[in-house]
N, C-alpha and C. Protein backbone atom coordinates (compact mmCIF):
# COMPACT_ATOMS: atom_id res chain seq x y z
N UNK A 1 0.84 -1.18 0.00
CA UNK A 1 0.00 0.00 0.00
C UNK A 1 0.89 1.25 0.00
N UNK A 2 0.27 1.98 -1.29
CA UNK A 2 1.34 3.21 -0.77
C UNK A 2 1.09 4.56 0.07
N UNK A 3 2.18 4.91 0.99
CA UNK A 3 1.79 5.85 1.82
C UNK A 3 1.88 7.58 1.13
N UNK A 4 0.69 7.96 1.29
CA UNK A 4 0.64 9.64 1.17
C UNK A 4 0.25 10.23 2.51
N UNK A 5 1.09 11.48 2.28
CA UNK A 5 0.73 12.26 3.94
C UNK A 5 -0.07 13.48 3.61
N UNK A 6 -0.92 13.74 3.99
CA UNK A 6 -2.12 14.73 3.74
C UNK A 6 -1.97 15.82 5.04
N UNK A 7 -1.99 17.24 4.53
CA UNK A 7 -2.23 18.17 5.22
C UNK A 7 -3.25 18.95 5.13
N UNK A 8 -4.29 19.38 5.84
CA UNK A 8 -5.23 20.06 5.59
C UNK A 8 -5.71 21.22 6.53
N UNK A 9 -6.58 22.23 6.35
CA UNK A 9 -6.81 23.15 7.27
C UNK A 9 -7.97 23.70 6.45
N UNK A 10 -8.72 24.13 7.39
CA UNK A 10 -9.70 24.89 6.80
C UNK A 10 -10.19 25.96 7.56
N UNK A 11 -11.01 27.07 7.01
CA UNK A 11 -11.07 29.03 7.69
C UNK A 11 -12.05 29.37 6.93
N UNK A 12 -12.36 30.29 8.28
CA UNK A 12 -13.97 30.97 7.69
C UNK A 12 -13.76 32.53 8.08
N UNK A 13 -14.38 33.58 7.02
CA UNK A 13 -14.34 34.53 7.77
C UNK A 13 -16.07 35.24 8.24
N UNK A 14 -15.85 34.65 9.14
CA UNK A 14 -17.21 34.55 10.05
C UNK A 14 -17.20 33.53 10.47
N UNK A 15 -18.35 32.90 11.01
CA UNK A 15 -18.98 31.86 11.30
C UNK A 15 -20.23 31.57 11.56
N UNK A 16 -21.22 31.73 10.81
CA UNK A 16 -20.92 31.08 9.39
C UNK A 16 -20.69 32.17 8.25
N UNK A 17 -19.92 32.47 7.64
CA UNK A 17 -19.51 33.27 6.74
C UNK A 17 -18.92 32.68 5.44
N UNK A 18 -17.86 32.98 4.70
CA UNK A 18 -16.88 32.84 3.67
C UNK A 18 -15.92 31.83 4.20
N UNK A 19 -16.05 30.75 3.68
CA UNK A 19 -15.10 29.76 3.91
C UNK A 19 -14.21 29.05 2.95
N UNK A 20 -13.46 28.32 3.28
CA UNK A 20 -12.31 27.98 2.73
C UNK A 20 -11.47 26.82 2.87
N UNK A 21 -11.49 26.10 2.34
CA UNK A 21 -10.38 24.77 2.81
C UNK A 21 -8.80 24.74 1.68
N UNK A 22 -8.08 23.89 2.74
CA UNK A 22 -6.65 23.44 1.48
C UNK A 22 -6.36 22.30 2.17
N UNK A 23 -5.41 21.81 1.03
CA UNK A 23 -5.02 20.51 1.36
C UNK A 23 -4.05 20.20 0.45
N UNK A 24 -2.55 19.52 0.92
CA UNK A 24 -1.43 19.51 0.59
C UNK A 24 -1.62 17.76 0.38
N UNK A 25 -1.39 17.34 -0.49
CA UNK A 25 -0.94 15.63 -0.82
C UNK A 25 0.36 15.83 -1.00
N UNK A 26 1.47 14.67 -0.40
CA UNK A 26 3.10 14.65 -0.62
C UNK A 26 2.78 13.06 -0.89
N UNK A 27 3.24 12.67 -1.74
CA UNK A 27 3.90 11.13 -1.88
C UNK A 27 5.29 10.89 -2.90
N UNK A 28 6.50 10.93 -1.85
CA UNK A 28 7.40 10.89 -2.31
C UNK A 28 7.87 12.11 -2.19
N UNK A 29 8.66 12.64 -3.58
CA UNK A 29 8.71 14.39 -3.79
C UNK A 29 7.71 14.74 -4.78
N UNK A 30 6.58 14.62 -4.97
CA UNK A 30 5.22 15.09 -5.52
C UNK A 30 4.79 15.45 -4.34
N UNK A 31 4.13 16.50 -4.93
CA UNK A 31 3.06 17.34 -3.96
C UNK A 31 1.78 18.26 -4.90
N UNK A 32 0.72 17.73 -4.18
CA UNK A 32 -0.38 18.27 -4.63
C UNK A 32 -1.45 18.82 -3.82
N UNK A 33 -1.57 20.49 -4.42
CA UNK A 33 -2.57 21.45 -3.89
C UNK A 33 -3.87 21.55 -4.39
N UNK A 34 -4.69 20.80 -3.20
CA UNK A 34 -6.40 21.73 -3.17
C UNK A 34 -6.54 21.97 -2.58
N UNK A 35 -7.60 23.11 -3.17
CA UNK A 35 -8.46 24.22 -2.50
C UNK A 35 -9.74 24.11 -2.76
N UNK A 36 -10.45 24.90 -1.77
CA UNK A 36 -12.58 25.02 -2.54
C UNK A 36 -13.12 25.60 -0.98
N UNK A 37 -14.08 25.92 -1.33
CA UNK A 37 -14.81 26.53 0.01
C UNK A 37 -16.28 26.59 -0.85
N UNK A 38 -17.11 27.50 0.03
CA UNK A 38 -18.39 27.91 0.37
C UNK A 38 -18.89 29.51 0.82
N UNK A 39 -19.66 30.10 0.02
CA UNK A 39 -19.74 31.29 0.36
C UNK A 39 -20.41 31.75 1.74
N UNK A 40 -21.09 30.69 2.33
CA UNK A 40 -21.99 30.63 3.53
C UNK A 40 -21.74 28.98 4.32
N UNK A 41 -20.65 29.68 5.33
CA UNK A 41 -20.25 27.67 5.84
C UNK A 41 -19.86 28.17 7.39
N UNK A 42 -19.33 27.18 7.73
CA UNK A 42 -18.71 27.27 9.38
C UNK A 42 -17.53 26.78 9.09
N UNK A 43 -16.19 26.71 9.87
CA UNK A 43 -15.18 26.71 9.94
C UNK A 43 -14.87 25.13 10.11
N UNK A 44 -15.81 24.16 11.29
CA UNK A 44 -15.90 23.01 11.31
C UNK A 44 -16.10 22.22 10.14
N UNK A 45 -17.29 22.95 8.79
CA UNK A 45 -17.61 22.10 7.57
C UNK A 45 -16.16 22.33 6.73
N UNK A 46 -15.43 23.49 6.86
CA UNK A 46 -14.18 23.61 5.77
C UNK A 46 -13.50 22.57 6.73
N UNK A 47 -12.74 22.24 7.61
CA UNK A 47 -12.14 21.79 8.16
C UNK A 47 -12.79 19.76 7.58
N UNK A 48 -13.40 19.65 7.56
CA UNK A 48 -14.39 18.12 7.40
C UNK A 48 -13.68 18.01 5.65
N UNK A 49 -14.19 19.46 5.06
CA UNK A 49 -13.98 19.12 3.22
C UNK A 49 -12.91 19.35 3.27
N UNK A 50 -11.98 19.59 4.04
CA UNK A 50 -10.16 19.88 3.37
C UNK A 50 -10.06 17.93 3.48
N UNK A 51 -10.33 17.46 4.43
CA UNK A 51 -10.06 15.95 4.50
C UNK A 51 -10.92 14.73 4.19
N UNK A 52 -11.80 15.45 3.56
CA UNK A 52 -12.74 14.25 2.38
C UNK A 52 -11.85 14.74 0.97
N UNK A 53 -12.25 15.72 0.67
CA UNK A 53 -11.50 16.36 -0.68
C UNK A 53 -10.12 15.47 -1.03
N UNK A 54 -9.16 15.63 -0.03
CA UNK A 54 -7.93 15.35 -0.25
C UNK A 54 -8.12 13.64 -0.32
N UNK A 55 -8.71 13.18 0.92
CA UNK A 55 -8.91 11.32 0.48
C UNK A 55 -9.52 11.25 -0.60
N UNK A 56 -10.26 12.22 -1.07
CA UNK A 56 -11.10 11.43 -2.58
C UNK A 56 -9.98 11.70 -3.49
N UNK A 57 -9.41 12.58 -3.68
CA UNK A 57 -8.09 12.50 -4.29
C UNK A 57 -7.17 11.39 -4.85
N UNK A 58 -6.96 10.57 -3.78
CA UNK A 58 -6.23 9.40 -4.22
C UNK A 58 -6.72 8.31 -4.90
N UNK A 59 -6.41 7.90 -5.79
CA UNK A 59 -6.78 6.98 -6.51
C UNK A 59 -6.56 5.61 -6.79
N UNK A 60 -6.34 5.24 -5.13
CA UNK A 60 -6.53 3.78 -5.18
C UNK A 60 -6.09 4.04 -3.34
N UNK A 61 -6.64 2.80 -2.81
CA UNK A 61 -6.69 2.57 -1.12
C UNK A 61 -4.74 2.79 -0.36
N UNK A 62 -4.75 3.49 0.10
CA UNK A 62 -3.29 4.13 1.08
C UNK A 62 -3.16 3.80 1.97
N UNK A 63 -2.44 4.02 2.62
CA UNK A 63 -2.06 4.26 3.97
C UNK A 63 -1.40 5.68 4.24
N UNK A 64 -2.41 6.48 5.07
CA UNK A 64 -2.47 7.65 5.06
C UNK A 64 -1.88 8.27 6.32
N UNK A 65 -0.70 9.48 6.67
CA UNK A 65 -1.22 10.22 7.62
C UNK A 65 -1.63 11.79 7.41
N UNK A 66 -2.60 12.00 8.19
CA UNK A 66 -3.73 12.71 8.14
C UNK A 66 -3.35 14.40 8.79
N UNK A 67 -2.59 15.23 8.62
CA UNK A 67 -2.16 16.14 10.15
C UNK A 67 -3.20 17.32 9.82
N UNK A 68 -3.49 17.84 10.84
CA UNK A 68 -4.99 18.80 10.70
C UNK A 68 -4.52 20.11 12.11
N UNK A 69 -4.73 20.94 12.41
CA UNK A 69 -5.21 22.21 13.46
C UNK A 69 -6.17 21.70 13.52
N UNK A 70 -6.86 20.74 13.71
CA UNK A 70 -8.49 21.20 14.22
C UNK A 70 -8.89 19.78 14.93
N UNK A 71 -9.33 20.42 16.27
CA UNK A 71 -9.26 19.18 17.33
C UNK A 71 -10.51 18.97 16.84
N UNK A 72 -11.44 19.20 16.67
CA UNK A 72 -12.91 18.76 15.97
C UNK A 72 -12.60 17.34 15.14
N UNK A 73 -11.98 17.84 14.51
CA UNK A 73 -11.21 16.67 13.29
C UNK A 73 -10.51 15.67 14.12
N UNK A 74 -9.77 15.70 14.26
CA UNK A 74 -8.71 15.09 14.92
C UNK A 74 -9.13 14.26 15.75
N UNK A 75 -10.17 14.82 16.88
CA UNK A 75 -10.70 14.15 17.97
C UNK A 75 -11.63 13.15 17.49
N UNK A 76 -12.85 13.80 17.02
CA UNK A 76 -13.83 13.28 16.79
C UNK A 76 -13.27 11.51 15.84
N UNK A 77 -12.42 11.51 15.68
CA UNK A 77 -11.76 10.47 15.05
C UNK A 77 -10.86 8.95 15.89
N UNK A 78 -10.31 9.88 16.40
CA UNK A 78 -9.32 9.32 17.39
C UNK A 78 -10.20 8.84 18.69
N UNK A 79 -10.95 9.70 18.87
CA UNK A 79 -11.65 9.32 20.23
C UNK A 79 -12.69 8.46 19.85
N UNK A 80 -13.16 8.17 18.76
CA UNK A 80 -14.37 7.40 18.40
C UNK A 80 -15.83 7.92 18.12
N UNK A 81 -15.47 9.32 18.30
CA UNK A 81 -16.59 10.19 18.81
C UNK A 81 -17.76 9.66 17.48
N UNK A 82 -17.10 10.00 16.51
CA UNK A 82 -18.02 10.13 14.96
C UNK A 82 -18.85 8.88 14.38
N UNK A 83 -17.54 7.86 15.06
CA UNK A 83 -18.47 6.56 15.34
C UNK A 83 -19.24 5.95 15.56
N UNK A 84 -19.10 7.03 17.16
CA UNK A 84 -20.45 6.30 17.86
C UNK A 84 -21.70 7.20 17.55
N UNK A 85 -21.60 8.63 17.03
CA UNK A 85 -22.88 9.51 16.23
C UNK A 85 -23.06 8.81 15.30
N UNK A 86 -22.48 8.01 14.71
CA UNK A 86 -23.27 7.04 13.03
C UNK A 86 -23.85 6.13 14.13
N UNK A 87 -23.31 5.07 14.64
CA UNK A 87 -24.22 3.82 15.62
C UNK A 87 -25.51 4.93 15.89
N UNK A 88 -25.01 5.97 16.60
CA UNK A 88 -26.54 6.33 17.15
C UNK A 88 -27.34 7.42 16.63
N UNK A 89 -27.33 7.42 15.27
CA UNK A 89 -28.53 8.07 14.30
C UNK A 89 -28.00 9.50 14.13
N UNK A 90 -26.63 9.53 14.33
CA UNK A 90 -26.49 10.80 14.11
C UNK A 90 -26.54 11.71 15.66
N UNK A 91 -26.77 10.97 16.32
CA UNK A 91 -26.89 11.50 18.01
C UNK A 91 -26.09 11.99 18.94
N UNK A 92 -25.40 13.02 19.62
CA UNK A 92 -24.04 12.77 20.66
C UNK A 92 -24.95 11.95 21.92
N UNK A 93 -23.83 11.60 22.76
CA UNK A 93 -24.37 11.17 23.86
C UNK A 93 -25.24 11.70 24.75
N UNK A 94 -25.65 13.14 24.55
CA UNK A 94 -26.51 13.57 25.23
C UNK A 94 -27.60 13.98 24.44
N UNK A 95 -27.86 13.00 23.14
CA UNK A 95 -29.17 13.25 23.04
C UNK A 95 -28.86 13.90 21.48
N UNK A 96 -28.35 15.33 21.71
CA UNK A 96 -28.89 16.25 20.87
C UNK A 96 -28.10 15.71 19.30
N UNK A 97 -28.39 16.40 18.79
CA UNK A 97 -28.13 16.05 16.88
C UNK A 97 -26.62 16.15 17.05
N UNK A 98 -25.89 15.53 16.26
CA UNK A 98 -24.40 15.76 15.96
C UNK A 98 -24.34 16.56 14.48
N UNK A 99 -23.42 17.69 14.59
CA UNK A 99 -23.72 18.46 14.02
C UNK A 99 -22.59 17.87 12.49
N UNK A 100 -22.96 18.30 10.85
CA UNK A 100 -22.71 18.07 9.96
C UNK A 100 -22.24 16.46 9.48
N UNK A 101 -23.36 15.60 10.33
CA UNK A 101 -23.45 14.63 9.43
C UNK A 101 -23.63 14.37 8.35
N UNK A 102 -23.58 15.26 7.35
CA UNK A 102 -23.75 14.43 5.80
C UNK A 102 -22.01 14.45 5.59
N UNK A 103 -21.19 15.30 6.17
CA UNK A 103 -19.59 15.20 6.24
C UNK A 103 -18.96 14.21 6.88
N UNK A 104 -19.41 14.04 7.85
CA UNK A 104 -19.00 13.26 8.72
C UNK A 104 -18.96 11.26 8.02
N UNK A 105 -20.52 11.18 7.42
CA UNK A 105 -20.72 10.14 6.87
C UNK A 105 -19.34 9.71 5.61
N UNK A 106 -19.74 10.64 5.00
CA UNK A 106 -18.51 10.78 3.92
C UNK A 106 -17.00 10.65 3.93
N UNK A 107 -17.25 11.13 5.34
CA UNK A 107 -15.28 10.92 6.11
C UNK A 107 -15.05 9.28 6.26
N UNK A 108 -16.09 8.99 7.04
CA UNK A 108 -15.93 7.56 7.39
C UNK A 108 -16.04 6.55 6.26
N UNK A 109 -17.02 6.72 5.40
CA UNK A 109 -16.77 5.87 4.13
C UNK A 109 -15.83 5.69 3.88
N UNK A 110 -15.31 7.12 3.52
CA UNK A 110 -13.75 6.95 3.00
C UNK A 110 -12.70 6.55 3.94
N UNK A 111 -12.38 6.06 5.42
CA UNK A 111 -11.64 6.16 5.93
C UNK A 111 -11.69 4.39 5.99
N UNK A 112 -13.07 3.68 5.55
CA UNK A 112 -12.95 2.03 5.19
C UNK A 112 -12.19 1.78 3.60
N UNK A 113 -11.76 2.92 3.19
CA UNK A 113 -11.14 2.34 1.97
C UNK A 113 -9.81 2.37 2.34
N UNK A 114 -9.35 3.81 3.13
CA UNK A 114 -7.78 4.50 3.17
C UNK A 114 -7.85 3.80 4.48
N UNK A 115 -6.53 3.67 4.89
CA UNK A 115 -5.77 3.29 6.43
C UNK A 115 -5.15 4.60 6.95
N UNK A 116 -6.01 5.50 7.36
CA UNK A 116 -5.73 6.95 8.32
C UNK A 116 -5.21 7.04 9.45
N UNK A 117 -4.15 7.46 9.93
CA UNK A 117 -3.90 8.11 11.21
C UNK A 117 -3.67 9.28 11.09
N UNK A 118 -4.57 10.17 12.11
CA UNK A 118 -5.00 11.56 12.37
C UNK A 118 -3.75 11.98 13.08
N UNK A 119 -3.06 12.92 12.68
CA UNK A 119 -2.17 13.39 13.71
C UNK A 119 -2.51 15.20 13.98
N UNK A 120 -2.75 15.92 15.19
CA UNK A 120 -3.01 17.23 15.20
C UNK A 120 -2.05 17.77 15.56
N UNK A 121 -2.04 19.38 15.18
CA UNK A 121 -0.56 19.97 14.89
C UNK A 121 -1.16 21.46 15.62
N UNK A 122 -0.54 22.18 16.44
CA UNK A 122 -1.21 23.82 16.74
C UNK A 122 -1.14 24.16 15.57
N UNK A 123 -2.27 24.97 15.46
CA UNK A 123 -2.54 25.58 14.25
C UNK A 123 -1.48 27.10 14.47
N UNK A 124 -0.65 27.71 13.39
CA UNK A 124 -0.40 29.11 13.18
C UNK A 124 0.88 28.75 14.03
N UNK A 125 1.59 27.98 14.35
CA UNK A 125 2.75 28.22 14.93
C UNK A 125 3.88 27.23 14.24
N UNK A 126 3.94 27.55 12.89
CA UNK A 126 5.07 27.47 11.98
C UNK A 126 5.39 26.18 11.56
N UNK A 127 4.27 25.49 11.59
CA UNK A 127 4.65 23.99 10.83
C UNK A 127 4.18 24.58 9.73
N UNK A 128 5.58 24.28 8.51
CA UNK A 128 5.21 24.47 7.08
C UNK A 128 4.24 24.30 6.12
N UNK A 129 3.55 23.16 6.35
CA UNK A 129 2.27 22.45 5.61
C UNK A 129 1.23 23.51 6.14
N UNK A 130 0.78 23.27 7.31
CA UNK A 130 -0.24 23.50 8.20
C UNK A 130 -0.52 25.44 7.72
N UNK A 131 0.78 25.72 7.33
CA UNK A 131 0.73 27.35 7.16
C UNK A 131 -0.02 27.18 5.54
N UNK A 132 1.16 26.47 4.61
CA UNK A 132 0.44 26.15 3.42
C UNK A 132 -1.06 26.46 3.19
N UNK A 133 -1.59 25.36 3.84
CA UNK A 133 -3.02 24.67 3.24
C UNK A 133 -3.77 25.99 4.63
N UNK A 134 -3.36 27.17 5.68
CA UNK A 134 -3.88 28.02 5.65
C UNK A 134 -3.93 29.23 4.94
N UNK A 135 -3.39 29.35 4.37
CA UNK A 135 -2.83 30.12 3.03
C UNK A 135 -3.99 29.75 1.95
N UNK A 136 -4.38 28.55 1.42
CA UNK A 136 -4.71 27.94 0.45
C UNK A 136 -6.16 28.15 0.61
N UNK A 137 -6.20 27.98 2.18
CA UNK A 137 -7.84 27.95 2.77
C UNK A 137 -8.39 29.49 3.03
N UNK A 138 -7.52 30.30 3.00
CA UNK A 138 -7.86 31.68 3.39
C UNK A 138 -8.30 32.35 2.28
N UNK A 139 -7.33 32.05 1.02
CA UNK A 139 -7.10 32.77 -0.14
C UNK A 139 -8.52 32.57 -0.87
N UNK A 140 -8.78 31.13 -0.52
CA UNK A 140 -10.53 30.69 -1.42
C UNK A 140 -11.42 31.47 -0.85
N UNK A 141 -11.36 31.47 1.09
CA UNK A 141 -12.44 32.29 1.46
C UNK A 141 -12.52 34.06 0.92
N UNK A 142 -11.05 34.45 0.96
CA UNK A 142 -11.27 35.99 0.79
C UNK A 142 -11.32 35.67 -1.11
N UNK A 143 -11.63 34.91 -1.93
CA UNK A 143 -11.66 35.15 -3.37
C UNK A 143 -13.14 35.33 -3.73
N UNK A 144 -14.24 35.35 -2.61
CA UNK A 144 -15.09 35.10 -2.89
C UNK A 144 -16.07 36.67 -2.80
N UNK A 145 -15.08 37.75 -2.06
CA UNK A 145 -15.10 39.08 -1.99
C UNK A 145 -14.81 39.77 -3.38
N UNK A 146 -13.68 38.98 -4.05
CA UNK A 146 -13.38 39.57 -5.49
C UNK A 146 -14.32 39.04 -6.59
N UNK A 147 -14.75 38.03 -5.84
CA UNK A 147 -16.06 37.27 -7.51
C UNK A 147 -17.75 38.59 -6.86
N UNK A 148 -17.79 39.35 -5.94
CA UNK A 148 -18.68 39.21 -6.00
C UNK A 148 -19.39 41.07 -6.70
């Protein structure tokens, strides 16, 4: 299986406002940049599409690592959290709705094809990628001031 390392980040300006995702693919010395956002999103949904986007990307099953700023991401993964909202209808443990399940569903599909480990990184304090794909994610949200 071959390994690609995925960087992603995603930014809103608002919330819910102008949003933005990026995402860095490296396998080997190749590297590949996307971007995309939403003119009306939350910061949590860019953060979800920087790391569906980038797994749909690959074109055949990996072994992936995953590095993200965003404990939403990160956690909800690692801890099982997203898991156990699919077992239970979309539910957190206390009942109320878990919020952007139609993303969430989509993550996990894809995460039975790819072999993911999530690794989280502080966001804005000088890991190279992580600045990248905020760069990448910012630039989509503020491009959407110049289309309009």
């Amino acid at each position: 299986m071959k390994h690609v390392d995925i960087y992603t980040d995603g930014a809103c300006r608002g919330n819910p406002g102008r949003g933005g995702w990026g995402a860095i693919l490296v396998f080997g010395t190749k590297e590949k940049e996307l971007s995309g956002g939403e003119e009306l999103t939350t910061n949590n949904r860019m953060e979800l599409f920087g790391a569906i986007r980038a797994l749909k990307a690959l074109k055949e099953p990996c072994e992936v690592t995953l590095t993200s700023d965003s404990k939403y991401l990160v956690d909800a993964i690692e801890k099982g959290w997203a898991h156990s909202w699919r077992a239970n209808g979309w539910r957190k443990s206390d009942r109320s709705p878990a919020l952007n399940s139609d993303l969430w569903e989509q993550l996990l599909t894809l995460l039975e094809i790819h072999k993911v480990t999530f690794v989280w990184v502080r966001g804005h304090h000088g890991h190279p990628y992580n600045e990248r794909c905020d760069k990448l994610a910012t630039d989509f949200a503020d491009s959407f001031l110049k289309n309009s």
